[in-house]
PDB file of N, CA and C in Angstrom:
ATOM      1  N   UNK A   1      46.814  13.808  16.975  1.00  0.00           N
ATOM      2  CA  UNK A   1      45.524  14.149  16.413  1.00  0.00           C
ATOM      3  C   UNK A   1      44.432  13.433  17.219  1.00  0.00           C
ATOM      4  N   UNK A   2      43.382  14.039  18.075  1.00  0.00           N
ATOM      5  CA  UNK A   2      42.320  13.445  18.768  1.00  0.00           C
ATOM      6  C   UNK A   2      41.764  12.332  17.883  1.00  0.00           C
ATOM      7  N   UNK A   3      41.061  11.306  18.185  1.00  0.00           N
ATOM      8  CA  UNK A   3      40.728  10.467  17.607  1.00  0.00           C
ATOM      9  C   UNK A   3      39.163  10.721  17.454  1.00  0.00           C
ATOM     10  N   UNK A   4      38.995  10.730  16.261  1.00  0.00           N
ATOM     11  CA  UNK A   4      37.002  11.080  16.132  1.00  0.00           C
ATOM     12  C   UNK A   4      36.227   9.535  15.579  1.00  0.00           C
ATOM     13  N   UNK A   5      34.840   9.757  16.043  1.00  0.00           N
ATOM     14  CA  UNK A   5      34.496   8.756  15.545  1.00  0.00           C
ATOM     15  C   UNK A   5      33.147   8.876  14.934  1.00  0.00           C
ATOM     16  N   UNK A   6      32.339   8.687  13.960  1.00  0.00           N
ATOM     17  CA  UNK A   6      31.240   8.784  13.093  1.00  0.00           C
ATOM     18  C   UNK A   6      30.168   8.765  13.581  1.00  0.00           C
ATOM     19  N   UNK A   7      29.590   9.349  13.502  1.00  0.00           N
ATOM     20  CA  UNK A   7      27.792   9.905  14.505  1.00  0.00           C
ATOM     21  C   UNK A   7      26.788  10.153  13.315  1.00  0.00           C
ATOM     22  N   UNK A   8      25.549   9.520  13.218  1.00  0.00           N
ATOM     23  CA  UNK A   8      24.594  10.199  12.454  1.00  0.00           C
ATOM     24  C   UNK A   8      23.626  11.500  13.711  1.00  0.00           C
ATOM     25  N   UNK A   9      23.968  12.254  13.398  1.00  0.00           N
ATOM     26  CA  UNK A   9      22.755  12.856  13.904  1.00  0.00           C
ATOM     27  C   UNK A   9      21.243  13.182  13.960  1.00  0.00           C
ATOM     28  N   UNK A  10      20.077  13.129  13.772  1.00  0.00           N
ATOM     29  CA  UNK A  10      18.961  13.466  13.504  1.00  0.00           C
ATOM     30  C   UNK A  10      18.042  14.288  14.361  1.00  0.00           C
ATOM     31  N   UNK A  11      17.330  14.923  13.859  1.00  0.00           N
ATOM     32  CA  UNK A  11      16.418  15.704  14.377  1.00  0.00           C
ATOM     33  C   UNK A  11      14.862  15.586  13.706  1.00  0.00           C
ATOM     34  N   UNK A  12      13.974  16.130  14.709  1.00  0.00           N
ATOM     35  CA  UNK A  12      12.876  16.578  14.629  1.00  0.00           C
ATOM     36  C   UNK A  12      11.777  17.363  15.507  1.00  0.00           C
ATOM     37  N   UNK A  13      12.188  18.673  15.076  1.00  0.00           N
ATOM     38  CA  UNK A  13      11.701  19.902  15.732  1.00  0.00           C
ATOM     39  C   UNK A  13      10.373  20.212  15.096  1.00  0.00           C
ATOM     40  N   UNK A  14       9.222  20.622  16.428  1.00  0.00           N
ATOM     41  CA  UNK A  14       8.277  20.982  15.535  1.00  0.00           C
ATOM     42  C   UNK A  14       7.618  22.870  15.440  1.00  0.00           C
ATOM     43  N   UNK A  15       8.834  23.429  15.931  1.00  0.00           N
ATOM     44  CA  UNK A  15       8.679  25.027  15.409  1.00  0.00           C
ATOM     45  C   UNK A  15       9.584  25.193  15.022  1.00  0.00           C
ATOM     46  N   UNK A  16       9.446  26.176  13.750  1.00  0.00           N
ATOM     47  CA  UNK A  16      10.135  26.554  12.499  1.00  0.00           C
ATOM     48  C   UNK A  16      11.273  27.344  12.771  1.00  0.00           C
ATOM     49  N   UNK A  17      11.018  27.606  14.203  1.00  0.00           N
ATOM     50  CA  UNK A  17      12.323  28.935  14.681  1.00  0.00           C
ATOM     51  C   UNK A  17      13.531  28.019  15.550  1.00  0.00           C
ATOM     52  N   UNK A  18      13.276  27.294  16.303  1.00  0.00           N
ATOM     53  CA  UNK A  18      13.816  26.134  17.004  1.00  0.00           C
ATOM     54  C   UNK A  18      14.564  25.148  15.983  1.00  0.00           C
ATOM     55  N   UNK A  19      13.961  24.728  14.625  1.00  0.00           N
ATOM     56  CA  UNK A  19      14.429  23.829  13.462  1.00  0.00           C
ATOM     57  C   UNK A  19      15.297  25.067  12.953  1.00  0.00           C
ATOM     58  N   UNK A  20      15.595  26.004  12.696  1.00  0.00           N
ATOM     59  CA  UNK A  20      16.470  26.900  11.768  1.00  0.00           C
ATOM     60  C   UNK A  20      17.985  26.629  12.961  1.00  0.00           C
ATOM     61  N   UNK A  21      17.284  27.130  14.420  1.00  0.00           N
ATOM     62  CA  UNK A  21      18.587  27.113  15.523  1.00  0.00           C
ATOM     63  C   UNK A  21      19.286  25.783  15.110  1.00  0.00           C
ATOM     64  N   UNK A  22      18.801  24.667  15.336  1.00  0.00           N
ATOM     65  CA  UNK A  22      19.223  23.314  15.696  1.00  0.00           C
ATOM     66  C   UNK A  22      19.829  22.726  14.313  1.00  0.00           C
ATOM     67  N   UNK A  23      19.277  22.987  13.065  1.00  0.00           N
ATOM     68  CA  UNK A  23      20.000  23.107  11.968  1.00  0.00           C
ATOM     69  C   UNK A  23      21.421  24.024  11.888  1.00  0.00           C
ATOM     70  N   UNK A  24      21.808  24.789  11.869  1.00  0.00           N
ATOM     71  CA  UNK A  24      22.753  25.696  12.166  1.00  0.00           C
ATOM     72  C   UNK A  24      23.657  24.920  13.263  1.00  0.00           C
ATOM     73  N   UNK A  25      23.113  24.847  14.778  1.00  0.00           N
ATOM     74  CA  UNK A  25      23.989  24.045  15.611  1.00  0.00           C
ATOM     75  C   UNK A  25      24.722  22.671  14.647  1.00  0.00           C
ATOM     76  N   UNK A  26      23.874  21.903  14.414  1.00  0.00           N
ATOM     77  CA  UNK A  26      24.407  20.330  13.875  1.00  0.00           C
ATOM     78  C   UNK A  26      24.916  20.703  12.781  1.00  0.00           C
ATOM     79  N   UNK A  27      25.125  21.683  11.559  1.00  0.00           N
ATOM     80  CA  UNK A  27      25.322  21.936  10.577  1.00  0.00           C
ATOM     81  C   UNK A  27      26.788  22.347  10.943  1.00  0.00           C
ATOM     82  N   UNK A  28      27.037  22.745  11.798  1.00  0.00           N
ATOM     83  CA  UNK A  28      28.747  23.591  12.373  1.00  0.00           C
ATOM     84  C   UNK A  28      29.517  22.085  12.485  1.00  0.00           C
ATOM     85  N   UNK A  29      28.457  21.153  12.889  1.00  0.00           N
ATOM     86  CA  UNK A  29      29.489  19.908  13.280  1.00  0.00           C
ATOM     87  C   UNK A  29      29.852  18.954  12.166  1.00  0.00           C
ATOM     88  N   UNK A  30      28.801  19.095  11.100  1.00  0.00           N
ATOM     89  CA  UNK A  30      28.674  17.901  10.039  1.00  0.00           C
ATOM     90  C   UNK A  30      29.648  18.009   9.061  1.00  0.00           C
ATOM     91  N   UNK A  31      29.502  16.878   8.733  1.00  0.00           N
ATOM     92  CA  UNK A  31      30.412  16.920   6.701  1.00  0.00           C
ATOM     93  C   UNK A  31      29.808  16.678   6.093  1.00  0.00           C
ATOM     94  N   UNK A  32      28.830  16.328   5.838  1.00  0.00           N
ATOM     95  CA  UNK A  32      27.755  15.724   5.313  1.00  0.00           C
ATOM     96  C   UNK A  32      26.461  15.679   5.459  1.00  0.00           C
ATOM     97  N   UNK A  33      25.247  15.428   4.299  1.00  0.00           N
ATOM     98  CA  UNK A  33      24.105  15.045   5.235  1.00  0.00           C
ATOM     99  C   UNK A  33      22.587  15.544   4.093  1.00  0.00           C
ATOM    100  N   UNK A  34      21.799  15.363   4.966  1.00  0.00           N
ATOM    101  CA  UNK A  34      20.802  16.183   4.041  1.00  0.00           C
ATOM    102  C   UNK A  34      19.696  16.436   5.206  1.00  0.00           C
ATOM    103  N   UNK A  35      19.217  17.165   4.843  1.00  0.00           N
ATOM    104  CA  UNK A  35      17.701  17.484   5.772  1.00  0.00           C
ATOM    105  C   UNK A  35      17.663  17.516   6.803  1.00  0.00           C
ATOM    106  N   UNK A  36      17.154  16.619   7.634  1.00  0.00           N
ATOM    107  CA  UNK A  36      17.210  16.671   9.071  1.00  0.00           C
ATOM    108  C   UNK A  36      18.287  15.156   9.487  1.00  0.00           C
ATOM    109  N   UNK A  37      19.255  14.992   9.212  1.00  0.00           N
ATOM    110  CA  UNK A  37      20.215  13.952   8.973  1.00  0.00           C
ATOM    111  C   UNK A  37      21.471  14.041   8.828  1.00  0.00           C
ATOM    112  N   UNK A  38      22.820  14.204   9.196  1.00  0.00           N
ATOM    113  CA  UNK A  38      23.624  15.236   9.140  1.00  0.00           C
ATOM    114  C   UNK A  38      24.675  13.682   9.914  1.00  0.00           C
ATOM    115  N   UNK A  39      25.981  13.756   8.963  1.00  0.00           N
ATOM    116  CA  UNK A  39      27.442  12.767   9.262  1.00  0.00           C
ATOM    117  C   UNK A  39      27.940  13.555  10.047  1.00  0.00           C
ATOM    118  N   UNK A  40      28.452  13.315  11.301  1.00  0.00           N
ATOM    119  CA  UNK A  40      29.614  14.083  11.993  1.00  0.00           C
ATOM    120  C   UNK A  40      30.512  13.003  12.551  1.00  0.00           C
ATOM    121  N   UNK A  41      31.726  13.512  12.509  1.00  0.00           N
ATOM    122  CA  UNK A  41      32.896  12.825  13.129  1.00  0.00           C
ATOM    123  C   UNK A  41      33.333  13.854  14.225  1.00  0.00           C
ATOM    124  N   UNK A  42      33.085  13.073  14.968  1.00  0.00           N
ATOM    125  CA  UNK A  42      33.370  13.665  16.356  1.00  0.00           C
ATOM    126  C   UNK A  42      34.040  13.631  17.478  1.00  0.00           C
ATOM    127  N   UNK A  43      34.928  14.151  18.282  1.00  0.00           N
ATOM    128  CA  UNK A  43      35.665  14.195  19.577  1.00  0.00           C
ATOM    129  C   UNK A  43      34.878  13.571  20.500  1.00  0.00           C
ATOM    130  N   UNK A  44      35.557  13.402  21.771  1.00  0.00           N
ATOM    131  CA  UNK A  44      34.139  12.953  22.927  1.00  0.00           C
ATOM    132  C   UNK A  44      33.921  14.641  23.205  1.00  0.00           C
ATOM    133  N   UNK A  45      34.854  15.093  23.058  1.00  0.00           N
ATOM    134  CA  UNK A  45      34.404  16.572  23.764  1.00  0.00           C
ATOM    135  C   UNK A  45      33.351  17.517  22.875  1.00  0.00           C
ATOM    136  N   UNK A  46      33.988  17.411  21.559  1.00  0.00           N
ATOM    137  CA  UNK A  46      32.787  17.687  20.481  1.00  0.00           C
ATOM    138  C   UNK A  46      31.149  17.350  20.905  1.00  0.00           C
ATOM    139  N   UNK A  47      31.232  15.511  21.060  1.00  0.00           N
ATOM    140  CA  UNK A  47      30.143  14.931  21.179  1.00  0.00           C
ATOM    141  C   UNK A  47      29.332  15.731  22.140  1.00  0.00           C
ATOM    142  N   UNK A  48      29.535  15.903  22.989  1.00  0.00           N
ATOM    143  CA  UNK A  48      29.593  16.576  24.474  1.00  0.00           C
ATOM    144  C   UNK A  48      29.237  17.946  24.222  1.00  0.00           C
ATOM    145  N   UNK A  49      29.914  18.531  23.514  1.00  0.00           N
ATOM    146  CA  UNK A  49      29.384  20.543  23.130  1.00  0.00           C
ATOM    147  C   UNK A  49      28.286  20.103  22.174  1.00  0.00           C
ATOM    148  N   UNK A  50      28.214  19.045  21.490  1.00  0.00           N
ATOM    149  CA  UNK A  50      26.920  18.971  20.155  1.00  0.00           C
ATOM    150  C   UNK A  50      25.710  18.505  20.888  1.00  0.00           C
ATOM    151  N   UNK A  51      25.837  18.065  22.329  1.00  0.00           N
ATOM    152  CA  UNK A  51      24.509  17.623  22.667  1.00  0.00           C
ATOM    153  C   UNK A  51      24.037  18.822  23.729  1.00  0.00           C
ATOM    154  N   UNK A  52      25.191  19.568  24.326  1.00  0.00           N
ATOM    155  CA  UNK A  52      24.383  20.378  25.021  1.00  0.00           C
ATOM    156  C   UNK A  52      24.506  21.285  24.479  1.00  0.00           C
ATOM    157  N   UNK A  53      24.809  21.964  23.206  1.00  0.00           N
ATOM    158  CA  UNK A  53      24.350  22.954  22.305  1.00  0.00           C
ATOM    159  C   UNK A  53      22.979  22.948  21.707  1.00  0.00           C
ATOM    160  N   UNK A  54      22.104  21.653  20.901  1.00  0.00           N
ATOM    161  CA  UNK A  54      20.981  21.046  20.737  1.00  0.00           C
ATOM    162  C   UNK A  54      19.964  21.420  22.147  1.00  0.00           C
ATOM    163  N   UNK A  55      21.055  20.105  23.188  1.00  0.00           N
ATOM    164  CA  UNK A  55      19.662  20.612  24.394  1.00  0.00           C
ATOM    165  C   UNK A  55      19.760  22.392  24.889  1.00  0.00           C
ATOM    166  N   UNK A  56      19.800  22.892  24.527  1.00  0.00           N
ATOM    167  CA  UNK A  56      19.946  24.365  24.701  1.00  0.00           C
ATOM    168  C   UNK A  56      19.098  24.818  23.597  1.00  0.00           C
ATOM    169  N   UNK A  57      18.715  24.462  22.587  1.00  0.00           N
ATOM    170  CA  UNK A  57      17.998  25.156  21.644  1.00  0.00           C
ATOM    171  C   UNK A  57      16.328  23.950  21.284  1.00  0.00           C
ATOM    172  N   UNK A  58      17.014  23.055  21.292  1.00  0.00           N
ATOM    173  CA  UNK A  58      15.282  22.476  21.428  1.00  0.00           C
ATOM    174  C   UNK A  58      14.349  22.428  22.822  1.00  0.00           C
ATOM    175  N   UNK A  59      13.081  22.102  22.900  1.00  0.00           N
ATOM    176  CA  UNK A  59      12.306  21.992  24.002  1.00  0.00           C
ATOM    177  C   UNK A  59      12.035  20.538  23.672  1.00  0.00           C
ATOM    178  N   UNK A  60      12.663  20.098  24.655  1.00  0.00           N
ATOM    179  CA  UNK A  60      12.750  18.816  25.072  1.00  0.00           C
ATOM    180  C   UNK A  60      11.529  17.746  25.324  1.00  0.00           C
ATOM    181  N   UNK A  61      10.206  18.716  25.592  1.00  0.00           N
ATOM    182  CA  UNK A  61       9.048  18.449  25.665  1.00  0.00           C
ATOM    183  C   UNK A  61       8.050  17.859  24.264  1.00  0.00           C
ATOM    184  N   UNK A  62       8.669  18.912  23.140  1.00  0.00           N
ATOM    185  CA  UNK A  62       7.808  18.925  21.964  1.00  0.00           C
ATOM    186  C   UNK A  62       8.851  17.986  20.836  1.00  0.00           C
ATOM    187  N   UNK A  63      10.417  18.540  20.935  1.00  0.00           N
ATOM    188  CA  UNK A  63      11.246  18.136  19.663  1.00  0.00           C
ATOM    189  C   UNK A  63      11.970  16.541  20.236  1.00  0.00           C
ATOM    190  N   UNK A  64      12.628  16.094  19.129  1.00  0.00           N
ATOM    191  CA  UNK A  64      13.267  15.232  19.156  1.00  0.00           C
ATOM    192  C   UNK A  64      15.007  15.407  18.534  1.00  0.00           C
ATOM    193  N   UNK A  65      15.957  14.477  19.346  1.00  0.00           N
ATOM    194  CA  UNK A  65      17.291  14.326  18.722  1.00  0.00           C
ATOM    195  C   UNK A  65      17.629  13.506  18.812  1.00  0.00           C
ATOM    196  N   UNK A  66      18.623  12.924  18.083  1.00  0.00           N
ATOM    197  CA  UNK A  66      19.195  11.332  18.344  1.00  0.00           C
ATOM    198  C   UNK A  66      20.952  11.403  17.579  1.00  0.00           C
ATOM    199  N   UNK A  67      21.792  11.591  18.598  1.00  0.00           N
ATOM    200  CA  UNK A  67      23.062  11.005  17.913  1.00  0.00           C
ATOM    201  C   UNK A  67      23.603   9.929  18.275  1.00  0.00           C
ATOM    202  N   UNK A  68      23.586   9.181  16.723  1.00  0.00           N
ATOM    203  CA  UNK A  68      23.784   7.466  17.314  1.00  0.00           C
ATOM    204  C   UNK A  68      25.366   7.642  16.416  1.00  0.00           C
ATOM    205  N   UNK A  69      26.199   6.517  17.239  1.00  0.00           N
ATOM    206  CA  UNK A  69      27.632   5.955  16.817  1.00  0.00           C
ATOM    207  C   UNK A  69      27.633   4.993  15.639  1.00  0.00           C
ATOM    208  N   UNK A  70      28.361   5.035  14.912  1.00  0.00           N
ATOM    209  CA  UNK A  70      28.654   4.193  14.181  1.00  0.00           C
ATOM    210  C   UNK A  70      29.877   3.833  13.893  1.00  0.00           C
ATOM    211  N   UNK A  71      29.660   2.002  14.364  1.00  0.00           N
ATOM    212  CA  UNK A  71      31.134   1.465  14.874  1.00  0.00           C
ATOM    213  C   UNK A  71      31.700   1.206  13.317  1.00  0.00           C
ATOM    214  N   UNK A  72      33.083   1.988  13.336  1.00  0.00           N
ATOM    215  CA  UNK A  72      34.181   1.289  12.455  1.00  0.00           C
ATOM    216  C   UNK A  72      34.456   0.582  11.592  1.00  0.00           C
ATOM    217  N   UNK A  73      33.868  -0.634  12.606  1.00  0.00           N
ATOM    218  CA  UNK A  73      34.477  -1.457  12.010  1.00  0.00           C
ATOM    219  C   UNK A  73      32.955  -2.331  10.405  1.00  0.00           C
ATOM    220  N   UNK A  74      32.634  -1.311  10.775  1.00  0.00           N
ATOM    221  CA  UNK A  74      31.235  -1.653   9.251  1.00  0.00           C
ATOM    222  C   UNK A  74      31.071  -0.768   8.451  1.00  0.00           C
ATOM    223  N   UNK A  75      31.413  -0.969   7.472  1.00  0.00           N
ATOM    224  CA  UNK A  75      31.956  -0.598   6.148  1.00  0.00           C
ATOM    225  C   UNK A  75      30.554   0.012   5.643  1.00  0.00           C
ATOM    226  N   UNK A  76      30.517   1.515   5.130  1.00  0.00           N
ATOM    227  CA  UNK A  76      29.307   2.911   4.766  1.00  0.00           C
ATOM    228  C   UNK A  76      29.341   2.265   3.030  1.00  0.00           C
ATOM    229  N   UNK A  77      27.533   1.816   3.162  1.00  0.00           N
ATOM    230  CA  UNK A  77      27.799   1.850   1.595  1.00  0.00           C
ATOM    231  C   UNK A  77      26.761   2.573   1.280  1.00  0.00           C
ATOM    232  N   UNK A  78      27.187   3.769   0.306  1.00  0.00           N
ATOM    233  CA  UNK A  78      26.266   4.507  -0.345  1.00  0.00           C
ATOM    234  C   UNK A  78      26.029   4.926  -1.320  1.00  0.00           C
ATOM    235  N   UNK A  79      24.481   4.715  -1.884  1.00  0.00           N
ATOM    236  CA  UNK A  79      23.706   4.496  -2.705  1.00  0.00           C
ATOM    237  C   UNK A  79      23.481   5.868  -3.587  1.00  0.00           C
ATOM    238  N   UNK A  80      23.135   5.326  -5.212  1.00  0.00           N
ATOM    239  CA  UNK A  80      22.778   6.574  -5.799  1.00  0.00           C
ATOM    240  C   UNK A  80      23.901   7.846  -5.824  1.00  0.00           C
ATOM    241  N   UNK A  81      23.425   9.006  -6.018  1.00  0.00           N
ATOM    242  CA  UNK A  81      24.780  10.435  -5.976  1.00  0.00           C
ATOM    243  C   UNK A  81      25.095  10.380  -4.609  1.00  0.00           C
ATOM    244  N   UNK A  82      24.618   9.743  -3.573  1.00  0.00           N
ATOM    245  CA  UNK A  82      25.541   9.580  -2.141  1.00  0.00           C
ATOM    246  C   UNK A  82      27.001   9.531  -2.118  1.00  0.00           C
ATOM    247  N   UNK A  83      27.381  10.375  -1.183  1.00  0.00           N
ATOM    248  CA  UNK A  83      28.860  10.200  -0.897  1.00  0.00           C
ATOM    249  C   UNK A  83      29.255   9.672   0.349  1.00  0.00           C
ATOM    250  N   UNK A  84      30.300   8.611   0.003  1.00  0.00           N
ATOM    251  CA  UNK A  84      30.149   7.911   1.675  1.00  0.00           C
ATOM    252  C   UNK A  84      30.959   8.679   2.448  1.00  0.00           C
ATOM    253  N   UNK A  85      30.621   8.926   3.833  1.00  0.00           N
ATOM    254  CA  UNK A  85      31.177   9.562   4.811  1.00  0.00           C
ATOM    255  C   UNK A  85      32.475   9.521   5.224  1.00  0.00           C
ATOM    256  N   UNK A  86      33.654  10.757   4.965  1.00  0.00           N
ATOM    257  CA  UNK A  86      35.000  10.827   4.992  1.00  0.00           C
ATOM    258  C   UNK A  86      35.788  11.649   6.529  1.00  0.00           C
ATOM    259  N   UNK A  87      36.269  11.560   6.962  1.00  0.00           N
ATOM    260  CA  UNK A  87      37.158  12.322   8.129  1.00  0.00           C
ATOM    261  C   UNK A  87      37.862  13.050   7.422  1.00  0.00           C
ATOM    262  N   UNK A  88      37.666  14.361   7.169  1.00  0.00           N
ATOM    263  CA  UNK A  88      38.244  15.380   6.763  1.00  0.00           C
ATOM    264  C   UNK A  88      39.541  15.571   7.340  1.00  0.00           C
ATOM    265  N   UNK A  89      40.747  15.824   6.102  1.00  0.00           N
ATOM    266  CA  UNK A  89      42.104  16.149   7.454  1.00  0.00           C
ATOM    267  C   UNK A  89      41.728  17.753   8.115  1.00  0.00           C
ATOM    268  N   UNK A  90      40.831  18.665   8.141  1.00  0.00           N
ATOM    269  CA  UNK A  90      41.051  19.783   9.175  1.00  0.00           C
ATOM    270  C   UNK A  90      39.164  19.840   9.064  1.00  0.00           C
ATOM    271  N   UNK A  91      39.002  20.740  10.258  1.00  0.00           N
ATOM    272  CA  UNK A  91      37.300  21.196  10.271  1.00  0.00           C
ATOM    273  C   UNK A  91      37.263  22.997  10.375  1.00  0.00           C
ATOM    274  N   UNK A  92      36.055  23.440   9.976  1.00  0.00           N
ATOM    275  CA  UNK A  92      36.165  24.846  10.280  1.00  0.00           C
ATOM    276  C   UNK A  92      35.279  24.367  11.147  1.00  0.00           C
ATOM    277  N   UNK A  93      34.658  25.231  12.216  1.00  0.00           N
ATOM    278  CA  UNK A  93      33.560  25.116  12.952  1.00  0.00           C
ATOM    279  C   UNK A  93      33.297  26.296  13.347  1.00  0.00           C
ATOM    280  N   UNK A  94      32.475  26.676  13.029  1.00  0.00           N
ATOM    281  CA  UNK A  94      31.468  28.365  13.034  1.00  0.00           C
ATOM    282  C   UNK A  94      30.462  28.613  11.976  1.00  0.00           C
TER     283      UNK A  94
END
């Protein structure tokens, strides 16, 4: 089983047609998330199709993205109806 590892993703697009694409892209990858904020556990190769899928749909000029790692070994605590972030045993992706 490839080994994945926990990514927050974020965005901020500022046309409404570009934010629907880039939602949809990061949304295929996530388990989680809300708004423009989205849990993915990810392959390196995943990592790799999720950033140049994004840079393919935002303009790099106007929007923003950021997928940052989150190491292991520090324990997700979450607050309120939050659910802390799980590695699913299978993914659909489409």
């Amino acid at each position: 089983m490839p080994k994945r590892a926990l990514y927050l993703a974020a965005y901020d697009v500022s046309d409404n047609q570009r934010l629907r694409r880039a939602l949809n892209v990061v949304k295929g990858y996530a388990t989680g998330g809300q708004k423009s904020v989205y849990e993915c556990f990810l392959t390196e190769p995943e990592r790799e199709e999720l950033l140049g899928r994004v840079g393919g749909v935002i303009d790099l000029e106007e929007d923003r993205f950021m997928l940052v790692r989150l190491e292991s070994l520090v324990s997700v605590r979450a607050l309120g109806v939050a659910v802390a972030p799980s590695d699913p045993s299978f993914y659909y992706v489409g």
